[in-house]
Protein backbone atom coordinates (compact mmCIF):
# COMPACT_ATOMS: atom_id res chain seq x y z
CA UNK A 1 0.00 0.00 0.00
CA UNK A 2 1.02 3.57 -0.59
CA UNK A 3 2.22 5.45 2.15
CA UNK A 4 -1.48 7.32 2.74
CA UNK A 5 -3.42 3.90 2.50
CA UNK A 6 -4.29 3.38 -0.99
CA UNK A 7 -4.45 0.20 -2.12
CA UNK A 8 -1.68 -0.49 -5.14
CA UNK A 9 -3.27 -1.99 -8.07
CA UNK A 10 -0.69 -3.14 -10.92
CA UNK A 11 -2.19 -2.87 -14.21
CA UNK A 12 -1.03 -5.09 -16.37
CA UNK A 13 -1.18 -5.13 -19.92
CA UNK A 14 0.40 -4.74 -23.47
CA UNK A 15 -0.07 -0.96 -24.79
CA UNK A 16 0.00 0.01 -28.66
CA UNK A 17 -2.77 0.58 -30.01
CA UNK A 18 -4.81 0.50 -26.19
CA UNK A 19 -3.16 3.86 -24.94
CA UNK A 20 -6.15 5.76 -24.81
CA UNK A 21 -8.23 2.85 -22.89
CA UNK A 22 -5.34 1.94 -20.33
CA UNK A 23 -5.53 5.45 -19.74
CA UNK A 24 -9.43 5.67 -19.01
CA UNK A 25 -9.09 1.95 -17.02
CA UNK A 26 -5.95 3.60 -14.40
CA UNK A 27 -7.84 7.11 -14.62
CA UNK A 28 -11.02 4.45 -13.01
CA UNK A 29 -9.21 2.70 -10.55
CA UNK A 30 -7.84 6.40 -9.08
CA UNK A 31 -11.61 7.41 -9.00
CA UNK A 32 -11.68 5.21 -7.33
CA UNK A 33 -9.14 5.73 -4.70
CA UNK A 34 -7.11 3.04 -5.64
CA UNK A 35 -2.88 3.87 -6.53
CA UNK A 36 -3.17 2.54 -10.09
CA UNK A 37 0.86 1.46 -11.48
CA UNK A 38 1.15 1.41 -15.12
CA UNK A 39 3.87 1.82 -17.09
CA UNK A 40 2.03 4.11 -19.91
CA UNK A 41 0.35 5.82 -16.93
CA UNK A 42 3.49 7.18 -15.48
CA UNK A 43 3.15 5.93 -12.18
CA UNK A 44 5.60 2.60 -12.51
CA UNK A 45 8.62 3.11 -10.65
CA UNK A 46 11.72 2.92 -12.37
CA UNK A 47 15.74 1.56 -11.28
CA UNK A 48 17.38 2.78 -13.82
CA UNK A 49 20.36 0.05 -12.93
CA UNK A 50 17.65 -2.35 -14.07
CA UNK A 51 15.91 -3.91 -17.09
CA UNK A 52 12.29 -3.06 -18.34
CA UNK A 53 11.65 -6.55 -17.51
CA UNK A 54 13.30 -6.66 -14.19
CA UNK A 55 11.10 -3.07 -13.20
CA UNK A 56 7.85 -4.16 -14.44
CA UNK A 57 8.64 -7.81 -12.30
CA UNK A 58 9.07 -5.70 -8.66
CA UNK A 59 6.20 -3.93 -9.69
CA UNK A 60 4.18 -7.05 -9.57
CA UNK A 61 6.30 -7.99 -6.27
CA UNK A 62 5.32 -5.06 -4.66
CA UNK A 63 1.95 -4.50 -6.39
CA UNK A 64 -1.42 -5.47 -3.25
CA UNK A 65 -3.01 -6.80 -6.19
CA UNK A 66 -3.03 -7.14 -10.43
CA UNK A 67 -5.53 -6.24 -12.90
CA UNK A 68 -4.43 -8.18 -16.09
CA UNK A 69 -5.75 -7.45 -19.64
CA UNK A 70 -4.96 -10.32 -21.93
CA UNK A 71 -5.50 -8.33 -25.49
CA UNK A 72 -5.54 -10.14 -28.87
CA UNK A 73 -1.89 -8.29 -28.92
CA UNK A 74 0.74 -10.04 -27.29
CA UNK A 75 3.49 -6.90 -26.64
CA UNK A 76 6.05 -5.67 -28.10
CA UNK A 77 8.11 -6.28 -24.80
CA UNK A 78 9.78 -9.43 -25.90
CA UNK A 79 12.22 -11.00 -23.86
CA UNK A 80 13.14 -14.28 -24.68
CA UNK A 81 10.11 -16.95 -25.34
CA UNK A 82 7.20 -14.47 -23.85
CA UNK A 83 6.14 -10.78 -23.33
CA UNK A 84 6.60 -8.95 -20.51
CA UNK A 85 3.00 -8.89 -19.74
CA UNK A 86 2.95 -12.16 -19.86
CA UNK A 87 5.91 -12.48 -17.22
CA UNK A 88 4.11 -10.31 -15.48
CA UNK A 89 0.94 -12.43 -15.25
CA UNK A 90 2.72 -15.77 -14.98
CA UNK A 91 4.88 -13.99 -12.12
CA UNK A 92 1.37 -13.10 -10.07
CA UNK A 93 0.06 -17.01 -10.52
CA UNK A 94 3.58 -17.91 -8.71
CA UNK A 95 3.52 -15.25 -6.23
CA UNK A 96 -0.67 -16.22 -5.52
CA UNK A 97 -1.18 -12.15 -5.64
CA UNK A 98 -4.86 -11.05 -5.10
CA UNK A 99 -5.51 -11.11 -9.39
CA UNK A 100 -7.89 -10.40 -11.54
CA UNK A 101 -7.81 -10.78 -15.31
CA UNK A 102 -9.73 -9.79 -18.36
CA UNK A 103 -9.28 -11.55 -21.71
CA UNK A 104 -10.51 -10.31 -25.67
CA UNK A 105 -13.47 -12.44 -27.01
CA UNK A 106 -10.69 -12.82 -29.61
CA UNK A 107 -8.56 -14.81 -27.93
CA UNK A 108 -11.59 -16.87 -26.45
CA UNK A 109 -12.77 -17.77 -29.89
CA UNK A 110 -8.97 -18.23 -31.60
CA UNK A 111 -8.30 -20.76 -28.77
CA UNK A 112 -11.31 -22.77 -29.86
CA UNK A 113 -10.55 -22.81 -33.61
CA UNK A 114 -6.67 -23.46 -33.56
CA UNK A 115 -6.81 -25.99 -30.56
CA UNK A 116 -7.29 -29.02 -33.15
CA UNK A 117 -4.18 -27.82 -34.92
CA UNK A 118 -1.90 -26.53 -31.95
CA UNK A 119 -2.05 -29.86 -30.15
CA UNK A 120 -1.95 -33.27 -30.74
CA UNK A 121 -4.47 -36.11 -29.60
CA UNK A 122 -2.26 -36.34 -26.50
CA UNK A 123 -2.51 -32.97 -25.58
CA UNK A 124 1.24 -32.15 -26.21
CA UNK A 125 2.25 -29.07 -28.55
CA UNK A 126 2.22 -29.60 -32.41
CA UNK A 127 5.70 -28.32 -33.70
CA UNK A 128 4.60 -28.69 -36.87
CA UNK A 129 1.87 -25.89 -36.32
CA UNK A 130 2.83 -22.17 -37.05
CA UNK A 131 1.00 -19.47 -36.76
CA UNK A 132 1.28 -16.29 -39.18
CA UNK A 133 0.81 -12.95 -37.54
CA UNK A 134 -2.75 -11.22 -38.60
CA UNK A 135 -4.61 -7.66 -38.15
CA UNK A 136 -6.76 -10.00 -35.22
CA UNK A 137 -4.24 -12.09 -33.63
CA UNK A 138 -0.87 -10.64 -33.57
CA UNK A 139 0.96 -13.53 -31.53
CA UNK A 140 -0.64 -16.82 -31.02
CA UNK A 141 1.22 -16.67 -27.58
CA UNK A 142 -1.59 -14.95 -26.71
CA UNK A 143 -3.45 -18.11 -26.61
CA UNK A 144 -0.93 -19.66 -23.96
CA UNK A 145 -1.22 -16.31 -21.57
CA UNK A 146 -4.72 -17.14 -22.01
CA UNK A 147 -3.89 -20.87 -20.86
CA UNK A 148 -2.16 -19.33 -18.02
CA UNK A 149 -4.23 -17.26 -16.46
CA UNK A 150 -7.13 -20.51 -16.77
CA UNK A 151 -4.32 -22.28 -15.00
CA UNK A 152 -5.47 -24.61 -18.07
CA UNK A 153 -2.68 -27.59 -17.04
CA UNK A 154 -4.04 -27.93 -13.88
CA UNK A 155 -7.06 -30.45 -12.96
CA UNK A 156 -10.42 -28.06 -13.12
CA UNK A 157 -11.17 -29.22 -9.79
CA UNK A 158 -8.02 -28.25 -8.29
CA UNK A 159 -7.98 -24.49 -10.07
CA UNK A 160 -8.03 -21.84 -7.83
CA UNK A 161 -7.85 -18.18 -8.48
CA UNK A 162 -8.34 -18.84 -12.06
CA UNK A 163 -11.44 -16.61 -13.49
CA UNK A 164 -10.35 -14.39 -16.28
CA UNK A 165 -13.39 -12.48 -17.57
CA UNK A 166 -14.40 -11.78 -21.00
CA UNK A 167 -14.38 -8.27 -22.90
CA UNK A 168 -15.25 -6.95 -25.90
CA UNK A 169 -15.37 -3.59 -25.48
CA UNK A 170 -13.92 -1.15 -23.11
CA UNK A 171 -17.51 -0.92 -21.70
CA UNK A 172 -17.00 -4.19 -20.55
CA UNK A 173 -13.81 -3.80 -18.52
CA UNK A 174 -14.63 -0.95 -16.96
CA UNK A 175 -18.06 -3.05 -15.59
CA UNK A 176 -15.72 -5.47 -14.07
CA UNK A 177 -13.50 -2.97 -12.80
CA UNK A 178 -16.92 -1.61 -10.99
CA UNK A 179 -18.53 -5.13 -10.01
CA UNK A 180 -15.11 -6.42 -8.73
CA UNK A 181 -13.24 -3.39 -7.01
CA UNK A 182 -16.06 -1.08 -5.21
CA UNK A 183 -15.63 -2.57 -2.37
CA UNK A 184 -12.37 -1.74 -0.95
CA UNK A 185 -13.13 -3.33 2.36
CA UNK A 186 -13.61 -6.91 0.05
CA UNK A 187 -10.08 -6.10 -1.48
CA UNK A 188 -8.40 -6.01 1.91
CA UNK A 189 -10.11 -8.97 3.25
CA UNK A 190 -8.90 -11.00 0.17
CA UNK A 191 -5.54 -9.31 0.25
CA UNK A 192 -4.89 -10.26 3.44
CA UNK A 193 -6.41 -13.67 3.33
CA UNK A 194 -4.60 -14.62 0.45
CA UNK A 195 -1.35 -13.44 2.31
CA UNK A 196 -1.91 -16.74 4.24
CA UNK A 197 -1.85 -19.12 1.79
């Protein structure tokens, strides 16, 4: 928490072509009285003696909680195998922060279509598959951020903290941002019950 109180919400997410959104989702969250961090927002703190990927990372460690937008737009942050975001969000599973996430009907309905041709019968990866980047679906590593944040290689009955909402529109996020974070007194009660497990 910030030093008067607020809450810090990390809001994670890739950001070309979403600037203007990302903007109107933090500008919500400090309506709200939340301390939204951001890294197109302004507010992410930066260590200069550090890598993007190593600042937005102890953002998430010292985030109270994460708001993750899984876009049909995987980032340009590249490091290695994944996106930044996506290190980000994987990073929050392992650390069992207080999370949220939001994910394009896009990504939803790509993950249908291409599952008969990204895996085999077994379930294993196809290597044979490639994907080729389109105006839609930038990345189809979008698909296993997606799987991620499902915690889709874990039994369903054993999933926990695994709801990731569906969007379409901005409309839509900023309804979950209402129905989920209004009640700051049911943010600190899961914050700190979730700092017990």
């Amino acid at each position: 928490m910030t030093s008067d109180g607020k809450i810090t919400i990390l809001v994670a997410s890739s950001v070309y072509g979403f600037e203007d959104q990302l903007m109107q989702i933090c500008g919500l969250f400090e309506q709200m009285d939340y301390h939204p961090v951001n890294s197109h927002y302004r507010t992410l703190p930066v260590d200069p003696s550090k890598s993007n990927l190593e600042n937005c990372l102890e953002a998430v460690s010292n985030c109270d909680v994460l708001f993750g937008i899984l876009r049909p737009f995987y980032g340009s942050g590249l490091i290695g195998n994944t996106s930044i975001t996506h290190e980000e969000m994987k990073l929050s599973l392992t650390l069992k922060k207080p999370r949220w996430f939001i994910a394009h009907r896009d990504i939803r309905v790509a993950r249908v279509l291409f599952k008969q041709y990204m895996y085999n019968s077994d379930g294993t990866q196809n290597s044979t598959f490639h994907y080729h980047p389109t105006s839609l679906l930038d990345d189809i590593r979008v698909i296993d951020m997606y799987n991620d944040t499902i915690q889709n290689n874990i039994p369903p009955e054993e999933r926990v903290g695994h709801w990731t909402d569906e969007y379409f529109t901005l409309y839509d996020i900023l309804k979950v941002i209402n129905t989920q974070f209004s009640d700051k007194n049911r943010i600190l009660n899961i914050i700190d019950n979730m700092r017990t497990l």
